[in-house]
Protein backbone atom coordinates (compact mmCIF):
# COMPACT_ATOMS: atom_id res chain seq x y z
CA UNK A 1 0.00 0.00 0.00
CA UNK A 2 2.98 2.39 0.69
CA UNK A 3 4.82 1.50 -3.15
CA UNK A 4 1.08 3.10 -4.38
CA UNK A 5 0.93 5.73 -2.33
CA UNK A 6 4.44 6.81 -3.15
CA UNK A 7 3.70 5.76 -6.90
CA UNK A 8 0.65 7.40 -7.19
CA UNK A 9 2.49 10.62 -5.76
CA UNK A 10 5.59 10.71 -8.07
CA UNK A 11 2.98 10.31 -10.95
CA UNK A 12 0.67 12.99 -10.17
CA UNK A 13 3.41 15.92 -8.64
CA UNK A 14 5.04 15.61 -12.18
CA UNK A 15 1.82 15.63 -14.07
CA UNK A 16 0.81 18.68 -11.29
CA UNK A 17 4.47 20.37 -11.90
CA UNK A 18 3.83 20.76 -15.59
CA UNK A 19 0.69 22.31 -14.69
CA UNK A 20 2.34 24.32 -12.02
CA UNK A 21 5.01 25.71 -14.54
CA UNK A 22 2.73 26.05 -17.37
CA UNK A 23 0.78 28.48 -15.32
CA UNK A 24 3.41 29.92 -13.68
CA UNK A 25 4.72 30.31 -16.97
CA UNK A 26 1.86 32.40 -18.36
CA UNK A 27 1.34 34.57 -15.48
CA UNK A 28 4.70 35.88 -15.66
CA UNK A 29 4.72 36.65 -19.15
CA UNK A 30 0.61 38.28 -18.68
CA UNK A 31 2.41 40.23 -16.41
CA UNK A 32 5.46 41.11 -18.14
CA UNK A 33 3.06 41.66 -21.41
CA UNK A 34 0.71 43.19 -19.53
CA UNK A 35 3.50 46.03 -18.42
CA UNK A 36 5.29 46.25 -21.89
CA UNK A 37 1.90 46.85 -24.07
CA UNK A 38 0.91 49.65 -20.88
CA UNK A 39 4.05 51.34 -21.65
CA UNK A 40 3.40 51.56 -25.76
CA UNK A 41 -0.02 52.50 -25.10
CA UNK A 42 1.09 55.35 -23.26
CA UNK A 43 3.63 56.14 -25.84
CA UNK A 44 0.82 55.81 -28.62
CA UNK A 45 -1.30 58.43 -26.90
CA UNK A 46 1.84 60.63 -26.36
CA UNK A 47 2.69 60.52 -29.69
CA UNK A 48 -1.01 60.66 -31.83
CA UNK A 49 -3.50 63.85 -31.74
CA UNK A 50 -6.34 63.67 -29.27
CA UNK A 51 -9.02 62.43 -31.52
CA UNK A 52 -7.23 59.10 -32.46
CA UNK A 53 -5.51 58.63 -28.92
CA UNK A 54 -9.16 57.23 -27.95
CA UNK A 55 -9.68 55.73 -30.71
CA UNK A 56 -6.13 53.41 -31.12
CA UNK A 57 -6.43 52.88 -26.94
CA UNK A 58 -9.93 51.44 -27.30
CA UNK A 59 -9.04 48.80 -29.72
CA UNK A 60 -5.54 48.16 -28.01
CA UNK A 61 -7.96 47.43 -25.15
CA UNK A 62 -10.39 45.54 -26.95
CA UNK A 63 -7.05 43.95 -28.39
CA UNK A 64 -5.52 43.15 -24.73
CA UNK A 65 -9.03 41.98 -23.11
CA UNK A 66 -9.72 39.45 -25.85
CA UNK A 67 -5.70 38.41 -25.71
CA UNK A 68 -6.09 37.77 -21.70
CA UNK A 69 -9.11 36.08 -22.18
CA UNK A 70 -7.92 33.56 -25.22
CA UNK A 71 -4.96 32.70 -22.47
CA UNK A 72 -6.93 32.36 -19.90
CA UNK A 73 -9.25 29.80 -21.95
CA UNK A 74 -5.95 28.01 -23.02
CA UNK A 75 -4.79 27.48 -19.09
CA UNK A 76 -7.80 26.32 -18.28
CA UNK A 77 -8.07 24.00 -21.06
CA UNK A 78 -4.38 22.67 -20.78
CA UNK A 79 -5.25 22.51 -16.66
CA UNK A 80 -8.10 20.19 -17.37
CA UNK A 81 -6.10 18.14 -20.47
CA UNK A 82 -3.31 17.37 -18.00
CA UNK A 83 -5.58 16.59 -14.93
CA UNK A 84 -8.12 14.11 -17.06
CA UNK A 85 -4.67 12.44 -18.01
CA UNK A 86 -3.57 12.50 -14.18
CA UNK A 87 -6.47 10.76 -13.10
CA UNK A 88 -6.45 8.15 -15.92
CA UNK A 89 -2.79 7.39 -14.73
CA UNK A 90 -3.85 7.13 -11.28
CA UNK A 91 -7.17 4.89 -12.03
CA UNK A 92 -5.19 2.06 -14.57
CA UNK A 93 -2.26 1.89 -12.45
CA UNK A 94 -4.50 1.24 -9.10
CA UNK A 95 -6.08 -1.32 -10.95
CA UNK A 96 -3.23 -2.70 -13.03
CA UNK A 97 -1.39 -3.17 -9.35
CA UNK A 98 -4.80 -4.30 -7.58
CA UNK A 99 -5.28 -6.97 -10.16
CA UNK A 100 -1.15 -7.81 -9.95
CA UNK A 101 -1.79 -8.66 -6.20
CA UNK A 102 -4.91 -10.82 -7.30
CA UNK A 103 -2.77 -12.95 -9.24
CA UNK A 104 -4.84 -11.61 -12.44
CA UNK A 105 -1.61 -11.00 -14.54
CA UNK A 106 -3.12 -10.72 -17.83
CA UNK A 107 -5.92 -7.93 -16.64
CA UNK A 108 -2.96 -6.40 -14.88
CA UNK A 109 -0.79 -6.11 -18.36
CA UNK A 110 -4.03 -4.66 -19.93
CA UNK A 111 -4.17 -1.73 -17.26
CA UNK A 112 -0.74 -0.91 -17.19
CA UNK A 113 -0.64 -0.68 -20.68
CA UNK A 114 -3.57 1.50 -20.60
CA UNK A 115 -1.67 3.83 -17.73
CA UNK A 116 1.68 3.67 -20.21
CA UNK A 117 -0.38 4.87 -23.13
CA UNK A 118 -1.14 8.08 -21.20
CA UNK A 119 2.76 8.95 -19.68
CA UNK A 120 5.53 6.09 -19.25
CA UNK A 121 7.06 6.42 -15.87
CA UNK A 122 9.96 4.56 -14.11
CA UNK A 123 6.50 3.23 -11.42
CA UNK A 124 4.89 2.28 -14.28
CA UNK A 125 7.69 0.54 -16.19
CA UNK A 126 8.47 -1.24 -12.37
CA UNK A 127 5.01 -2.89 -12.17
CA UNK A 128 4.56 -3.46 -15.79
CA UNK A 129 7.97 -5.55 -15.08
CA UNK A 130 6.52 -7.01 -12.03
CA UNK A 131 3.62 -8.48 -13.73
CA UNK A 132 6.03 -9.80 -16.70
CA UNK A 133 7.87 -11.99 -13.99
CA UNK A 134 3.75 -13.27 -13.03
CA UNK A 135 3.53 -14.67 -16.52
CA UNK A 136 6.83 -16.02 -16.58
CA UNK A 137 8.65 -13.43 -19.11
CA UNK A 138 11.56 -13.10 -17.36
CA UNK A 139 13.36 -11.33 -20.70
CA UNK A 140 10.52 -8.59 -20.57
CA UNK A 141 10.55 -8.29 -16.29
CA UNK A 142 14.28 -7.83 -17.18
CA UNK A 143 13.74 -4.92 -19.99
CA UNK A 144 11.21 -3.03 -18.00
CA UNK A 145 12.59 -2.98 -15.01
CA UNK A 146 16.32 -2.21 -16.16
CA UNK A 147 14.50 1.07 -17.60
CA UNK A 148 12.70 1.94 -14.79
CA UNK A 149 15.18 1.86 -12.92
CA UNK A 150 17.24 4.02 -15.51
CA UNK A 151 14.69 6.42 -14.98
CA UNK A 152 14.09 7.13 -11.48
CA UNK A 153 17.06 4.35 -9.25
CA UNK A 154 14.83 5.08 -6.40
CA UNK A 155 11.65 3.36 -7.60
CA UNK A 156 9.68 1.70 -5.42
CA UNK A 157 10.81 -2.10 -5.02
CA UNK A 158 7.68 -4.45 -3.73
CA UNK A 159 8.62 -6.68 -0.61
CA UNK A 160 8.23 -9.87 -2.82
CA UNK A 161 10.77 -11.99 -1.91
CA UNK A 162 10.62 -13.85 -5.71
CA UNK A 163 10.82 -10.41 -7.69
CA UNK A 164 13.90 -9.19 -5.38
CA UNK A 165 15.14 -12.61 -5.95
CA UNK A 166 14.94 -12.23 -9.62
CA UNK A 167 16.11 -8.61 -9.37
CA UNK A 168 19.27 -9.50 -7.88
CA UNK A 169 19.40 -12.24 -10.03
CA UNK A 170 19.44 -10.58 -13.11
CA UNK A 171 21.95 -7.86 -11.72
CA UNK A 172 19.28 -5.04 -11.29
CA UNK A 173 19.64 -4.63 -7.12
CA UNK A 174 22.68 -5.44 -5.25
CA UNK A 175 23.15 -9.02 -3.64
CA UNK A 176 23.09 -6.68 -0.40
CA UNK A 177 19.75 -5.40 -1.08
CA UNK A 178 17.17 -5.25 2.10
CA UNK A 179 13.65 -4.35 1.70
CA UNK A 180 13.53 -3.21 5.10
CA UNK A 181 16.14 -0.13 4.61
């Protein structure tokens, strides 16, 4: 329960980071835009006669407003994109590891193929290797565990005494590995 906890974590604060920065992102430069197209609207109405001035400031307003509001749209757009794709993450790789612990290896390949499809990630690689060594592929439990490993060395490793057999085995853990550290 702890491995999908921390799993489930890793997966959504880098699927919630991207959000994070994305927003982050477009603030600064709405702000940054925002000061830059003040500064050359002030210059416009230094530099025009009086009867224009209102005119070229009301549609650089109109022009700003509609600019703020197509961002806006496109934050909240990319907000909900990324956090439909966070929670399809989070609901095949809860069942893809659910089903794993049933012994249900085939429905677990199925999910986690389903969760890979969406964002590949060293948890995701792990358990999709875990439930390789279930059906017997010990080639493909090699493969996807080497990369997930690759990816993120501090991946979760299940207190299975077979698979940390197997890992060590193969040369993926250290002979000295203990779950309980």
């Amino acid at each position: 329960m702890v491995s999908v906890i921390s799993s489930l974590r890793k997966i959504l604060t880098g699927l919630y980071i991207g959000i994070s920065v994305l927003c982050i992102n477009c603030s600064a430069s709405e702000k940054n835009r925002s000061a830059d197209e003040s500064t050359q609207t002030t210059q416009a109405v230094d530099s025009v006669s009086a009867d224009s001035t209102a005119q070229l400031t009301l549609e650089e307003l109109e022009a700003q407003k509609r600019q703020q509001e197509l961002e806006q749209q496109y934050i909240r757009e990319l907000s909900e994109r990324y956090q439909g794709r966070a929670n399809g993450i989070t609901t095949f790789y809860s069942s893809a590891q659910r089903l794993f612990y049933m012994g249900k290896f085939q429905s677990a390949l199925y999910h986690i193929n389903k969760a890979a499809e969406i964002k590949e990630t060293a948890d995701i690689l792990a358990l999709r290797g875990s439930i390789y060594l279930g059906l017997g592929d010990i080639e493909k439990f090699t493969e996807q565990w080497r990369l997930a490993l690759e990816m993120d060395n501090e991946v979760p490793i299940p207190n299975i005494p077979y698979l940390i057999q197997q890992l060590k085995k193969e040369g993926l853990i250290g002979e000295n590995y203990n779950p309980q550290n």
